[in-house]
N, C-alpha and C. Protein backbone atom coordinates (compact mmCIF):
# COMPACT_ATOMS: atom_id res chain seq x y z
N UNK A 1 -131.01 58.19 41.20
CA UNK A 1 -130.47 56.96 40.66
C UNK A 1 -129.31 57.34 39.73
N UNK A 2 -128.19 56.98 39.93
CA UNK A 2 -127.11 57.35 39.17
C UNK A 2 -126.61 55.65 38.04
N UNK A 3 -125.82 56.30 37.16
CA UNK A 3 -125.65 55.60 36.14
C UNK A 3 -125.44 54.00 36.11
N UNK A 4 -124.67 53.62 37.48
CA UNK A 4 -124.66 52.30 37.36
C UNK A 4 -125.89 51.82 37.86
N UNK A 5 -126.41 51.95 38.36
CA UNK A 5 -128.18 51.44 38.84
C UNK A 5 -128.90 51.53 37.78
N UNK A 6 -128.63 52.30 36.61
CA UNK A 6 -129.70 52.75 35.74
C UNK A 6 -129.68 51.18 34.71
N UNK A 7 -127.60 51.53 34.53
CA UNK A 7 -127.01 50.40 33.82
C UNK A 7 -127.97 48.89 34.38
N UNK A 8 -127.49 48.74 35.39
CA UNK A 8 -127.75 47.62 35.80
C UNK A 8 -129.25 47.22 35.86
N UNK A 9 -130.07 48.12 36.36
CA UNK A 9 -131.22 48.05 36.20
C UNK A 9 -131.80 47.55 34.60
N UNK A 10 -131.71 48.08 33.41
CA UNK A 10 -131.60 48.25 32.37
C UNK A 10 -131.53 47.07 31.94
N UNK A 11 -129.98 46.95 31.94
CA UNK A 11 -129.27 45.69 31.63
C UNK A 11 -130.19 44.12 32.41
N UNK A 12 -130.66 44.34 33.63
CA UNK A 12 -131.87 43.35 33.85
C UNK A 12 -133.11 42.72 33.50
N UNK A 13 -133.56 44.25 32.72
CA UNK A 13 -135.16 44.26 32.37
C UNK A 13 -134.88 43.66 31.05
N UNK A 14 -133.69 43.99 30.19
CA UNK A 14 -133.46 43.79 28.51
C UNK A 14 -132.80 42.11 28.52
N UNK A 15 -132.26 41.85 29.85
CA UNK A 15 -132.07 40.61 29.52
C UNK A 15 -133.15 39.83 29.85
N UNK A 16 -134.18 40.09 30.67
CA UNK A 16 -135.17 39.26 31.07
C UNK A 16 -136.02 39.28 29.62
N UNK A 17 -136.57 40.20 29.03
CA UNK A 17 -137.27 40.17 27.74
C UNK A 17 -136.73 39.40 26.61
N UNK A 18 -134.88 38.95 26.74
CA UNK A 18 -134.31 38.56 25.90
C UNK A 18 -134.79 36.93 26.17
N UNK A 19 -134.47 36.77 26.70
CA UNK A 19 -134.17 35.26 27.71
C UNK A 19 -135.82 35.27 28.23
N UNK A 20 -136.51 34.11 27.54
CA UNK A 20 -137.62 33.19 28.42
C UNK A 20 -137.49 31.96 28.83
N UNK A 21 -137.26 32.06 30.01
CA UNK A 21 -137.76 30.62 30.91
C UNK A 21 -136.17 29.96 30.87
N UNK A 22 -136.61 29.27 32.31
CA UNK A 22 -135.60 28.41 32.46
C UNK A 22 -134.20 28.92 33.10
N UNK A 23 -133.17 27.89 33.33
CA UNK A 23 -132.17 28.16 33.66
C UNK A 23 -131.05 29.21 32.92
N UNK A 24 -130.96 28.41 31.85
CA UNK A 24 -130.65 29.47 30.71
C UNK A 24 -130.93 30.85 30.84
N UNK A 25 -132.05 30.64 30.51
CA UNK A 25 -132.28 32.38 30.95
C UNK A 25 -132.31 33.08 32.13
N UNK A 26 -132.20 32.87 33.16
CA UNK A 26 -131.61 33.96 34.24
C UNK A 26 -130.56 33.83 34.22
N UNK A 27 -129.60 32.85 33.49
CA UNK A 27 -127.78 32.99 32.86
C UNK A 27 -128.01 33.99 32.15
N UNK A 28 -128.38 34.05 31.48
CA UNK A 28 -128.20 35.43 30.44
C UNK A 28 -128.74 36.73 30.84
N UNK A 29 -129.97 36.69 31.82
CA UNK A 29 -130.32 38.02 32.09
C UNK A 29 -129.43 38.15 33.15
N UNK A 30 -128.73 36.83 33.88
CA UNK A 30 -127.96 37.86 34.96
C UNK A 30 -126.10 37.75 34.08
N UNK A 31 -126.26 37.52 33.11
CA UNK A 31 -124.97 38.43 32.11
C UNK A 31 -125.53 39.44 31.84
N UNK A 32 -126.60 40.04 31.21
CA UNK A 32 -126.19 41.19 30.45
C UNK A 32 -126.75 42.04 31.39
N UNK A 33 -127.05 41.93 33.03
CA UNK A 33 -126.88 42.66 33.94
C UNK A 33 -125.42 42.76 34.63
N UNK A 34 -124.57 41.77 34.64
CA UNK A 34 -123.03 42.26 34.71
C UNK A 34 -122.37 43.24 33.63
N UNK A 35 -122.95 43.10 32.45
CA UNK A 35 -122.65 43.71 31.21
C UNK A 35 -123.47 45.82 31.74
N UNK A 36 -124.75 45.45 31.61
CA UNK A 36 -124.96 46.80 32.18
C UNK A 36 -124.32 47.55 33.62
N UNK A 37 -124.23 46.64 34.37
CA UNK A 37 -123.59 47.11 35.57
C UNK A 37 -122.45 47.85 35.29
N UNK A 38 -121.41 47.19 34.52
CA UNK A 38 -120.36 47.26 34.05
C UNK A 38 -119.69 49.02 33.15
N UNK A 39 -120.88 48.73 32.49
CA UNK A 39 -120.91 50.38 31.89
C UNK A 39 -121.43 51.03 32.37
N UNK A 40 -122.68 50.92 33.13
CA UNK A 40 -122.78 52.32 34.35
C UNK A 40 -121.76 52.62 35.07
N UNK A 41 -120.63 51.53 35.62
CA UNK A 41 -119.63 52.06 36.42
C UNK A 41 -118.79 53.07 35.79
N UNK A 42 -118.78 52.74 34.53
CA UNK A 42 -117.72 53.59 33.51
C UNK A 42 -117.80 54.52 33.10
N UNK A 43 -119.72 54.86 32.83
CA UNK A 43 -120.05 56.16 32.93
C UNK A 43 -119.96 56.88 34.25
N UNK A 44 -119.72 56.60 34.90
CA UNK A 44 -119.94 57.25 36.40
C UNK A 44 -118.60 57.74 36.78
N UNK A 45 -117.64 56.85 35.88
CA UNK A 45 -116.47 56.86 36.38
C UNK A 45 -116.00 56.28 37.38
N UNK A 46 -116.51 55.01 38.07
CA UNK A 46 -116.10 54.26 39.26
C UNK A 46 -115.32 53.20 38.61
N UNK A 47 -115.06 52.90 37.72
CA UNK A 47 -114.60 52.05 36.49
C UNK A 47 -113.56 52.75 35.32
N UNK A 48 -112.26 52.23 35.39
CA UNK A 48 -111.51 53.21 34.62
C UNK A 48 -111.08 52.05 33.74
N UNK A 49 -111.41 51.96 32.67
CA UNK A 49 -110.96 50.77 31.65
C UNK A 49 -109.96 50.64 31.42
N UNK A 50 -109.02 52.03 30.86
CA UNK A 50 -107.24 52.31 30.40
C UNK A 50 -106.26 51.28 31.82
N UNK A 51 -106.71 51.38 33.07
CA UNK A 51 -106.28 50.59 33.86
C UNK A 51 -106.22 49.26 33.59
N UNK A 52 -107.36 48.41 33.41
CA UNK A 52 -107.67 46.92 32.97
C UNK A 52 -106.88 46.77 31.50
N UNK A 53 -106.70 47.85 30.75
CA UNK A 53 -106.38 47.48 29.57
C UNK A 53 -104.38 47.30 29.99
N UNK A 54 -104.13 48.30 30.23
CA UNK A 54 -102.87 48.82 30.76
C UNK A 54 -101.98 47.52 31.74
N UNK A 55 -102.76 46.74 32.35
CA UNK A 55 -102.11 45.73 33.17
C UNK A 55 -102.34 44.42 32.60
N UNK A 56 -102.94 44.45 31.29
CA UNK A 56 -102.82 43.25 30.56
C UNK A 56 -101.85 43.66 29.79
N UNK A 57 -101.29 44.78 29.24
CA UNK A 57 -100.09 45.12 28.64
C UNK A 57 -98.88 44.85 29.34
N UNK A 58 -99.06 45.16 30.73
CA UNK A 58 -97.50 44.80 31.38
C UNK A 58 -97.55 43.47 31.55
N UNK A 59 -98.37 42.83 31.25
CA UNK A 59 -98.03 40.69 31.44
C UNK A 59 -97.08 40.62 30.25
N UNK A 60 -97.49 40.87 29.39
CA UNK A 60 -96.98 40.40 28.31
C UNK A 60 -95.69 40.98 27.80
């Protein structure tokens, strides 16, 4: 299991414990599983942030 699975995984279980019941809460556990997903990619390196940051610099 490499880092973004771990992320994401993670990021599922901590939002489900966060969030009880309801609609609401699988909104939020399935955010802070985009949120974990997100940084496993980055640890893994499938995700290069300086890019995302870098092309909001050339809009402006």
């Amino acid at each position: 299991m490499n880092a973004t699975q771990t992320g994401l995984i993670s990021g599922l279980i901590l939002g489900t414990a966060a969030a009880v019941g309801g609609f609401i809460g699988f909104l939020i556990a399935l955010l802070i599983g985009v949120v974990g997903l997100v940084v496993g990619r980055i640890l893994d390196g499938e995700l290069d942030v300086s890019d995302l940051i870098g092309r909001a610099k050339d809009r402006q």
